[in-house]
Structure formats: structure tokens, C-alpha cells
N, C-alpha and C. Protein backbone atom coordinates (compact mmCIF):
# COMPACT_ATOMS: atom_id res chain seq x y z
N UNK A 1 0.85 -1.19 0.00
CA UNK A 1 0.00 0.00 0.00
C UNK A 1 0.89 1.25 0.00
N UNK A 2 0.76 2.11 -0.65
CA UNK A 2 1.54 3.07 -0.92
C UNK A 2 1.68 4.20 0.54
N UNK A 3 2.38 5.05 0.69
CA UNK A 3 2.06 6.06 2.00
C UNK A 3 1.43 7.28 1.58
N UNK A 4 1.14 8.01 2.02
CA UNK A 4 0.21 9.21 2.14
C UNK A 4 1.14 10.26 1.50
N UNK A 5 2.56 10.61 1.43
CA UNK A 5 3.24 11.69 1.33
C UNK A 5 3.18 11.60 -0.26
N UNK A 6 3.29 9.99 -0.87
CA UNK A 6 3.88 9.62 -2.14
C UNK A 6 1.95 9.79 -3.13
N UNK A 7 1.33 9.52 -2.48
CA UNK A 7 -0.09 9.82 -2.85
C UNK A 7 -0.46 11.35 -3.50
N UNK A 8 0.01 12.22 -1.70
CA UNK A 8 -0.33 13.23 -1.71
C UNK A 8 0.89 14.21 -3.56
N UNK A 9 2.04 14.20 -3.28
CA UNK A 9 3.31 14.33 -4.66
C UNK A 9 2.15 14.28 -5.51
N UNK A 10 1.71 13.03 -5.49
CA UNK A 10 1.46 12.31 -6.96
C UNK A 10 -0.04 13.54 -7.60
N UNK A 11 -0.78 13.30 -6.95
CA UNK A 11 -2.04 14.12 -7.14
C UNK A 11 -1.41 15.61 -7.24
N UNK A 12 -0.42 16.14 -6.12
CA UNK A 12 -0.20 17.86 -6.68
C UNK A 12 0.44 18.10 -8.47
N UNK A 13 1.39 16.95 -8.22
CA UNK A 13 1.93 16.82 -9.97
C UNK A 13 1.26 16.73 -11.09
N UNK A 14 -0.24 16.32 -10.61
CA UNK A 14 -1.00 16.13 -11.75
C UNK A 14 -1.86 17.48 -12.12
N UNK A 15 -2.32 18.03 -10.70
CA UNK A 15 -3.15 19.10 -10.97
C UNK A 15 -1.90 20.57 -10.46
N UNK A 16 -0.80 20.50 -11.26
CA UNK A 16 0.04 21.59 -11.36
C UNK A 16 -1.40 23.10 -11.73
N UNK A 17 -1.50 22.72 -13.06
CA UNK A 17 -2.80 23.75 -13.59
C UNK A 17 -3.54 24.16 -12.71
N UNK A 18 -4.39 23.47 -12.18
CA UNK A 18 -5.15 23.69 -11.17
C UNK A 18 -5.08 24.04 -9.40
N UNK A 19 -5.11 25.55 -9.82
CA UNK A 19 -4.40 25.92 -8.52
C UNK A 19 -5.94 26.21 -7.47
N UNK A 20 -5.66 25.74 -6.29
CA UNK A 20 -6.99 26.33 -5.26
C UNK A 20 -6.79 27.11 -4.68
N UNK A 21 -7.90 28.21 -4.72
CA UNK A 21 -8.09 29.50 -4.02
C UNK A 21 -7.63 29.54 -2.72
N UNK A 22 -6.80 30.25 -2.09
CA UNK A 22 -6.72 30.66 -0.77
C UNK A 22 -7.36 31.99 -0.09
N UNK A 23 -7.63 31.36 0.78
CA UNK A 23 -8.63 32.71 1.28
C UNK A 23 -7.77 33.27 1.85
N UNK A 24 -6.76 33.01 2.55
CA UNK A 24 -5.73 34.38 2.78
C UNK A 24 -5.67 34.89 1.77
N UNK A 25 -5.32 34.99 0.73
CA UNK A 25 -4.77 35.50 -0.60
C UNK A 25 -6.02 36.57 -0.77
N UNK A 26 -7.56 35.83 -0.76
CA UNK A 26 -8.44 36.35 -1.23
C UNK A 26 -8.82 37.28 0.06
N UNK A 27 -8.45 37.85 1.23
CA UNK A 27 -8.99 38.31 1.76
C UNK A 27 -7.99 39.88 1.53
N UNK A 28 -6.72 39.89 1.19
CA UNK A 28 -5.60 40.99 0.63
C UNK A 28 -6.48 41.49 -0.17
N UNK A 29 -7.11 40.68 -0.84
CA UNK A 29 -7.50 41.63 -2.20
C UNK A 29 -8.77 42.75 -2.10
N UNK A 30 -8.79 43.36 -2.76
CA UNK A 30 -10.20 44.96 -2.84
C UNK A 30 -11.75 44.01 -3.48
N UNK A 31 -12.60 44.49 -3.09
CA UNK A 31 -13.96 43.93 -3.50
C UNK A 31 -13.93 44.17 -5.48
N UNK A 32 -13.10 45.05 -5.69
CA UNK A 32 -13.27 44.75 -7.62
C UNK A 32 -12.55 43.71 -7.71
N UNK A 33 -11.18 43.78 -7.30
CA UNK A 33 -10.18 42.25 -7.30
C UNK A 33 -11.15 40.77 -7.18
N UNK A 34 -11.70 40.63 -6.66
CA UNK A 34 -12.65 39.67 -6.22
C UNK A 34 -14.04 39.43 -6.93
N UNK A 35 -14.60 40.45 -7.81
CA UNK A 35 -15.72 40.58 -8.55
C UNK A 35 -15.03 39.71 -9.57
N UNK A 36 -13.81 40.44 -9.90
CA UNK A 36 -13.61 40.38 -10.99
C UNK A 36 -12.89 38.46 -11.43
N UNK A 37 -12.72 38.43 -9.89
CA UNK A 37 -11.89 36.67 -9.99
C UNK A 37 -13.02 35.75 -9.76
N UNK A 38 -14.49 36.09 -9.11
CA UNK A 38 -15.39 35.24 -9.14
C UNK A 38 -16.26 35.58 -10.90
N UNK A 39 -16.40 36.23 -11.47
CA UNK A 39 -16.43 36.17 -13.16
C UNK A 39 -15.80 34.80 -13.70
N UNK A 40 -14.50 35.49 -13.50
CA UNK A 40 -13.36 34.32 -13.94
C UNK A 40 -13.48 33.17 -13.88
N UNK A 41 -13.99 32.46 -12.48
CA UNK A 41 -14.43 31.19 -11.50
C UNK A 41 -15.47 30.95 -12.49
N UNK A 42 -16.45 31.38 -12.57
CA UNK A 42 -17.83 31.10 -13.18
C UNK A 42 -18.20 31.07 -14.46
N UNK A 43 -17.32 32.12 -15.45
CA UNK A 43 -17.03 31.16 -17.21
C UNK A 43 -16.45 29.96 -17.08
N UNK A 44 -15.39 29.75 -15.99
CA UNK A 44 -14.56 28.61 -15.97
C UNK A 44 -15.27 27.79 -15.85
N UNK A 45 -16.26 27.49 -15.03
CA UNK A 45 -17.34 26.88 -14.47
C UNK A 45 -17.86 26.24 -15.67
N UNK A 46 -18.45 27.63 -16.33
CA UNK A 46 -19.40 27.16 -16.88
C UNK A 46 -18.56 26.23 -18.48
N UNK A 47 -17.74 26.57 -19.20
CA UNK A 47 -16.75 26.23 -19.99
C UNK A 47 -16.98 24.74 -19.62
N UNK A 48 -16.20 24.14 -18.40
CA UNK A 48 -15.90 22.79 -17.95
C UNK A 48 -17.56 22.05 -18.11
N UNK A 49 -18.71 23.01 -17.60
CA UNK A 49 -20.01 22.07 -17.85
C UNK A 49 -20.19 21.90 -19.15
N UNK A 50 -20.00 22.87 -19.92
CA UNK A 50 -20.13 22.36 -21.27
C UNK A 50 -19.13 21.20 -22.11
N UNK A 51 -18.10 21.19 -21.57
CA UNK A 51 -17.15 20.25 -22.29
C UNK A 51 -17.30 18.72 -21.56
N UNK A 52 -18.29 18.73 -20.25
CA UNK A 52 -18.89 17.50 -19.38
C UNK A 52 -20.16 17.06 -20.62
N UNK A 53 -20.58 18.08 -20.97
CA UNK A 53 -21.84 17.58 -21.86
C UNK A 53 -21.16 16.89 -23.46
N UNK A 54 -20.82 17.76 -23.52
CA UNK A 54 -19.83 17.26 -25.14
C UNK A 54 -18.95 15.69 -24.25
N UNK A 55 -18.19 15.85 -23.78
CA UNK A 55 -17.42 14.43 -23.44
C UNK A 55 -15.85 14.96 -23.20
N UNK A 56 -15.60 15.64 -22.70
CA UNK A 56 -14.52 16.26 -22.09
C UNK A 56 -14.01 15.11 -21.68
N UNK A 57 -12.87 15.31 -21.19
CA UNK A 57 -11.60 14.14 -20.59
C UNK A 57 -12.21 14.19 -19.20
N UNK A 58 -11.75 13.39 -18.35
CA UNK A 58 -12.31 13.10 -17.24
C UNK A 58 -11.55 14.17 -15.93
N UNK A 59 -10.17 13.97 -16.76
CA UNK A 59 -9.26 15.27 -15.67
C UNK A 59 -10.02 16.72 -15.55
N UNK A 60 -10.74 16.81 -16.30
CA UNK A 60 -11.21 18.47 -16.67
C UNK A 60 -12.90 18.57 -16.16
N UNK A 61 -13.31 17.26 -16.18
CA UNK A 61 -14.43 17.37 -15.03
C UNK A 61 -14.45 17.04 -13.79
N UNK A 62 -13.51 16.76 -13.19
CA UNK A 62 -13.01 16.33 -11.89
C UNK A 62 -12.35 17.91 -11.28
N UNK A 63 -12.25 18.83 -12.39
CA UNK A 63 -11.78 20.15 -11.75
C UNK A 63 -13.12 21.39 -11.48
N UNK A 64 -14.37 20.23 -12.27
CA UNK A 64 -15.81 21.18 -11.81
C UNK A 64 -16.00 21.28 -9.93
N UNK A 65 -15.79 20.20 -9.09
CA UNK A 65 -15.70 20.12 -7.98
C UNK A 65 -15.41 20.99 -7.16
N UNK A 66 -13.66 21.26 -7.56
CA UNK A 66 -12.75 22.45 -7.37
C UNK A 66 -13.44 23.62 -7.13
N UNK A 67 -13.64 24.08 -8.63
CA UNK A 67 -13.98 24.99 -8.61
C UNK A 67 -15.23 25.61 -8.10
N UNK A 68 -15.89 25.29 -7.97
CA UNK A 68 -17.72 25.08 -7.13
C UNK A 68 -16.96 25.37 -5.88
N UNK A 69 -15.73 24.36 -5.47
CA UNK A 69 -15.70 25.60 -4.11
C UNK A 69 -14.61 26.81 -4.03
N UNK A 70 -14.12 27.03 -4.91
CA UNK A 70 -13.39 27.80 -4.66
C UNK A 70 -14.15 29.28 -5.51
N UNK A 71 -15.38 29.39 -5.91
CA UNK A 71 -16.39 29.86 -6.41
C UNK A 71 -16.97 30.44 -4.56
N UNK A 72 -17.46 29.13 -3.79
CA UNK A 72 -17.61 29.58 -2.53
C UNK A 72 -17.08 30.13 -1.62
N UNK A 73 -15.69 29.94 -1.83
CA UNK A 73 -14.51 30.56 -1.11
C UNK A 73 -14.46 32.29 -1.33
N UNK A 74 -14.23 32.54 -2.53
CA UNK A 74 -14.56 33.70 -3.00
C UNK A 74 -15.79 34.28 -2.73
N UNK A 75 -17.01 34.13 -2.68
CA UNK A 75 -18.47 34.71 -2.08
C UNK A 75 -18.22 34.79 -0.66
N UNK A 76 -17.60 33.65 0.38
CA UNK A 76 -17.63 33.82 1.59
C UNK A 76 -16.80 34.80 1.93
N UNK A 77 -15.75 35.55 1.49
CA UNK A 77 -14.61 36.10 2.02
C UNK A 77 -15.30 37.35 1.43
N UNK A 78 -16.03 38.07 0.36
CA UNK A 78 -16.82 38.83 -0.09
C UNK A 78 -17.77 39.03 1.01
N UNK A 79 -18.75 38.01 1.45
CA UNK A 79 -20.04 38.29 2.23
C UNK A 79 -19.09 38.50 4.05
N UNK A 80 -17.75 38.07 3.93
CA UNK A 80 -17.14 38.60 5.39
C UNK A 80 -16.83 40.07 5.31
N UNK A 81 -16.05 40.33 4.03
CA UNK A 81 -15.87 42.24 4.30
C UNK A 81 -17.16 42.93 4.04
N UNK A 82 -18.44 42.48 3.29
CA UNK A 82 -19.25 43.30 3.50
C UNK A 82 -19.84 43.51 4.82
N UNK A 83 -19.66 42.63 5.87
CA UNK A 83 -20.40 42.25 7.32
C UNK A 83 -19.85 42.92 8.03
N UNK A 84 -17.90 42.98 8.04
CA UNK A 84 -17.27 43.81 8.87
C UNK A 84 -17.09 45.38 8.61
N UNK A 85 -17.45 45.54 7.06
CA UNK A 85 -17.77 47.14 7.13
C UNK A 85 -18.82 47.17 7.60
N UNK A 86 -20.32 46.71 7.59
CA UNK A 86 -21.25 46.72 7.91
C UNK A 86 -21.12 47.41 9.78
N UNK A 87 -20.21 46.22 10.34
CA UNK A 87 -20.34 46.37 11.58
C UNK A 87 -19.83 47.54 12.00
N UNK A 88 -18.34 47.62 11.40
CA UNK A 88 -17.66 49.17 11.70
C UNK A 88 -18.63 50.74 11.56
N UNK A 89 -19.43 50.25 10.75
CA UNK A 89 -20.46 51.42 10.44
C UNK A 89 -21.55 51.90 11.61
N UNK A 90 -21.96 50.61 11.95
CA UNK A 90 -22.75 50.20 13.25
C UNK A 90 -22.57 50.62 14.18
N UNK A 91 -20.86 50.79 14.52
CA UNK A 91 -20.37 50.90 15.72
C UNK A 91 -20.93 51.29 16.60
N UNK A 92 -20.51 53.01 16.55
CA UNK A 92 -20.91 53.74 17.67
C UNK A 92 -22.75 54.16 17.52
N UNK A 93 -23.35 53.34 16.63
CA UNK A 93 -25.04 53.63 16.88
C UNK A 93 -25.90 53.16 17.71
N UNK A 94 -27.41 53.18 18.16
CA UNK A 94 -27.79 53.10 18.91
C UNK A 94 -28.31 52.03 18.62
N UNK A 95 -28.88 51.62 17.68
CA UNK A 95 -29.26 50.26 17.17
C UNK A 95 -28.67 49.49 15.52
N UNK A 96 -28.49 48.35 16.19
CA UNK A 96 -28.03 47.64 15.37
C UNK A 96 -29.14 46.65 14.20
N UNK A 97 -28.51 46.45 13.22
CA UNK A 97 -29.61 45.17 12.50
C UNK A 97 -29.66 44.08 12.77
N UNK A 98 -30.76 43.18 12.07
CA UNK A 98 -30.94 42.06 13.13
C UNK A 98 -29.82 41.20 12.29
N UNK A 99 -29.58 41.12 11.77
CA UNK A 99 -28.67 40.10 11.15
C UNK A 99 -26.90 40.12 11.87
N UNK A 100 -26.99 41.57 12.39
CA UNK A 100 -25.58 41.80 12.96
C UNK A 100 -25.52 41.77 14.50
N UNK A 101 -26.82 41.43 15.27
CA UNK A 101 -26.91 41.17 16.51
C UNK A 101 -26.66 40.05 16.48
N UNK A 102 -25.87 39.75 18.19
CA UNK A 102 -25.34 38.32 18.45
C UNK A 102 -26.56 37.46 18.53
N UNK A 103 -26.68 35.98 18.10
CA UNK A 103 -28.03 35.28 17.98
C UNK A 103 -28.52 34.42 19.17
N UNK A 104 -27.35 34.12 20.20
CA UNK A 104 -27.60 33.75 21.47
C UNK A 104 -28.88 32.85 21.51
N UNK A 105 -29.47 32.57 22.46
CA UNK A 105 -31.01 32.09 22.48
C UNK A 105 -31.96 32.98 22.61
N UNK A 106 -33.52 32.28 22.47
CA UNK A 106 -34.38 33.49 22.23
C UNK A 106 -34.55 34.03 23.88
N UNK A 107 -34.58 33.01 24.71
CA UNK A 107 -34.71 32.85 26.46
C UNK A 107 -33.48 34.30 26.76
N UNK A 108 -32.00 33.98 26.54
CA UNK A 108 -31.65 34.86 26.71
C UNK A 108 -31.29 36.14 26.56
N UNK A 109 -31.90 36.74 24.71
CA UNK A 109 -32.66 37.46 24.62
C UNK A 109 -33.54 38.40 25.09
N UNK A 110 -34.08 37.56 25.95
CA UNK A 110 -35.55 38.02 26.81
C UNK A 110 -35.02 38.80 27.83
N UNK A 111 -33.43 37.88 28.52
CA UNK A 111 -33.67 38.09 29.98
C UNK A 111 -32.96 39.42 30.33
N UNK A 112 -33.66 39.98 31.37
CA UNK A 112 -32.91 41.18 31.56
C UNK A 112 -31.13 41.33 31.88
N UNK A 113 -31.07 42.76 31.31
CA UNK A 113 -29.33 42.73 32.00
C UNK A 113 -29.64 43.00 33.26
N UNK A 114 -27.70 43.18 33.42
CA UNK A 114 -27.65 42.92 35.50
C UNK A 114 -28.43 44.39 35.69
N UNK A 115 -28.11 45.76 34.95
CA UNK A 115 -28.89 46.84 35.34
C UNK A 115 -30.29 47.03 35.36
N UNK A 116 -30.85 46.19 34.72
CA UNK A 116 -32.39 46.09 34.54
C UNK A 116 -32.68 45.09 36.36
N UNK A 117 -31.72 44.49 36.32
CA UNK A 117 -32.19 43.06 37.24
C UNK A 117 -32.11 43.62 38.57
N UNK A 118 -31.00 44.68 39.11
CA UNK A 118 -30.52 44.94 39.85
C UNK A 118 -31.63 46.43 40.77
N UNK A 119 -32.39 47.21 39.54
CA UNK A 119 -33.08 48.07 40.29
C UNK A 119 -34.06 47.96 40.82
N UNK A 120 -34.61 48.93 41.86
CA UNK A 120 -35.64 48.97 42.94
C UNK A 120 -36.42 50.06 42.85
N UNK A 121 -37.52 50.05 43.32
CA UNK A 121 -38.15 51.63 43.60
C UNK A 121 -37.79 52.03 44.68
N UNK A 122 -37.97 53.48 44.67
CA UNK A 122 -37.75 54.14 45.60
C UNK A 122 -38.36 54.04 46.66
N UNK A 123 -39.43 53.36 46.81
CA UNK A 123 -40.17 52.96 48.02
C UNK A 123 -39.47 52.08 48.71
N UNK A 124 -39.30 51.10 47.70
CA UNK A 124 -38.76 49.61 48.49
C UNK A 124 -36.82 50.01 49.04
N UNK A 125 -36.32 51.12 48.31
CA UNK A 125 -35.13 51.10 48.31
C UNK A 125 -35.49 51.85 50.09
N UNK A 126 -36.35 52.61 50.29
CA UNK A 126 -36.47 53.07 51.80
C UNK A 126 -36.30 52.42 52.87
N UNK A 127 -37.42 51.90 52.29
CA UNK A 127 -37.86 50.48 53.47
C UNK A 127 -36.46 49.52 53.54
N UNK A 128 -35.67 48.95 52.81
CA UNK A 128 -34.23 48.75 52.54
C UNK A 128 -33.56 49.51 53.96
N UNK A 129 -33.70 50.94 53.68
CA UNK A 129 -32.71 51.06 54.47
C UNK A 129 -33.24 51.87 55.85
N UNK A 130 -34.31 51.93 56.06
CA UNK A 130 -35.13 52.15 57.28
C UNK A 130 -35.48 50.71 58.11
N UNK A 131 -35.64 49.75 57.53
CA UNK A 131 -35.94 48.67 58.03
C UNK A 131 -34.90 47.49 57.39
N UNK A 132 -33.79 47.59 57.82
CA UNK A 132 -32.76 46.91 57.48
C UNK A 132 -32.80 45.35 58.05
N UNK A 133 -31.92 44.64 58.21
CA UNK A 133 -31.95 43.11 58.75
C UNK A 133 -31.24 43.23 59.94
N UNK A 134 -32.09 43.22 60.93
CA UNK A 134 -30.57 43.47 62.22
C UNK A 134 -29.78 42.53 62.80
N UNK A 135 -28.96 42.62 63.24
CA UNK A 135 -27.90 41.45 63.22
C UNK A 135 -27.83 41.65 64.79
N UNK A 136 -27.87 40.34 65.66
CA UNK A 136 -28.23 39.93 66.63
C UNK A 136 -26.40 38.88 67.06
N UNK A 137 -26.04 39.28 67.99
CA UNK A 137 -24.75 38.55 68.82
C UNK A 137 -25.16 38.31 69.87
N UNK A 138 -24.68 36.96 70.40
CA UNK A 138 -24.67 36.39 71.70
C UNK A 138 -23.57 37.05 72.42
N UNK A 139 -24.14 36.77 73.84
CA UNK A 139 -22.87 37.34 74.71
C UNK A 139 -22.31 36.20 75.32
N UNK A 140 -21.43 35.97 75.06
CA UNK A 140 -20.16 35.05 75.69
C UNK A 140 -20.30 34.70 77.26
């Protein structure tokens, strides 16, 4: 049985051509850089389906896979800088959108913060401290 290193050689040697997207790479780049390389992705795309229908070689539809995700790779790293300008924009406002609020549960959602949890009326805050808990010592 062969080992994993001599496998792994063998398959990069074959798909020299076929290079996969890195999302580091793709996250350096400007939102036209990226329009313009998911275009690219998607004639490619579409090119390889048509040469699957005609009878293309088998190497060249085995790179439709690929590319389908590296098609996704590119949209995800797109739909991340639109979210983090989104948020930077957000920042300092008073309300946020719902898509950019944390999603937590709906229960905790509900539940109040410690400042909501923590206040009293002014009645009860009296009585608090007019009628306190008195603390009682034995004598030795």
C-alpha cells in the first residue's frame, strides 16, 4: 500500500494547472479584485459544464468540484468584508440590525441585564434602608 506523502506528490503533480483559491490570498484583495476573480471562476465553471456535456476528458471534469468551491470561497470572504464594514459602520449607533446582533437564544434574549435586574423603587429602596436586617450577637 503506498504512503500518504507519495499519494499526496502524486495528485499535486497532476493538478500543477489547477491551482486552489486561498482565502488568505483572497482576503488581501479589494472587492473589484474579487468581482472580478469570481467572473473568472464562473465562465470557468461554466466552460468545464459544457465540455462534461460534449465528453470532455475526465481530468477536466473532476476540476468542476474544485472549482464550485473555490467559487464559494470567493463569495464567503466577499459576504465577510461586507459584514465587517457593515459592523464598523454600526459601531458607535444606537441600534443595530438584526442580522448583525449576536443570535444567542431566544430565552436569553428576553432576559434582563444585570442593570435592569438589579433596580428597585424608591419605596422599596427606603424600606431597605429604614428597616434593614438586624444582626443579633450572643454574649459570651
Amino acid at each position: 500500500m503506498p504512503n500518504l506523502t507519495s499519494i499526496q506528490s502524486f495528485v499535486s503533480s497532476n493538478n500543477t494547472h489547477t491551482m486552489v483559491v486561498k482565502t488568505f490570498d483572497l482576503q488581501a484583495k479589494s472587492k473589484a479584485d474579487l468581482v472580478k476573480q469570481l467572473e473568472e471562476l464562473k465562465t470557468e465553471l461554466l466552460n468545464l459544464r459544457v465540455q462534461k456535456v460534449a465528453g470532455g476528458s475526465s481530468s477536466k471534469i473532476l476540476r468542476i468540484n474544485s472549482l464550485r468551491k473555490d467559487i464559494a470561497r470567493v463569495l464567503t470572504v466577499m459576504n465577510q468584508k461586507q459584514r465587517a464594514n457593515l459592523r464598523e459602520f454600526y459601531k458607535g449607533k444606537k441600534h443595530l440590525p438584526l442580522d448583525l446582533r449576536s443570535k444567542k437564544t431566544r430565552a436569553i434574549r428576553r432576559k434582563l441585564n444585570q442593570h435592569e435586574r438589579t433596580r428597585i423603587t424608591e419605596r422599596q429602596h427606603k424600606r431597605e434602608i429604614h428597616f434593614a436586617n438586624r444582626k443579633f450577637v450572643l454574649k459570651a
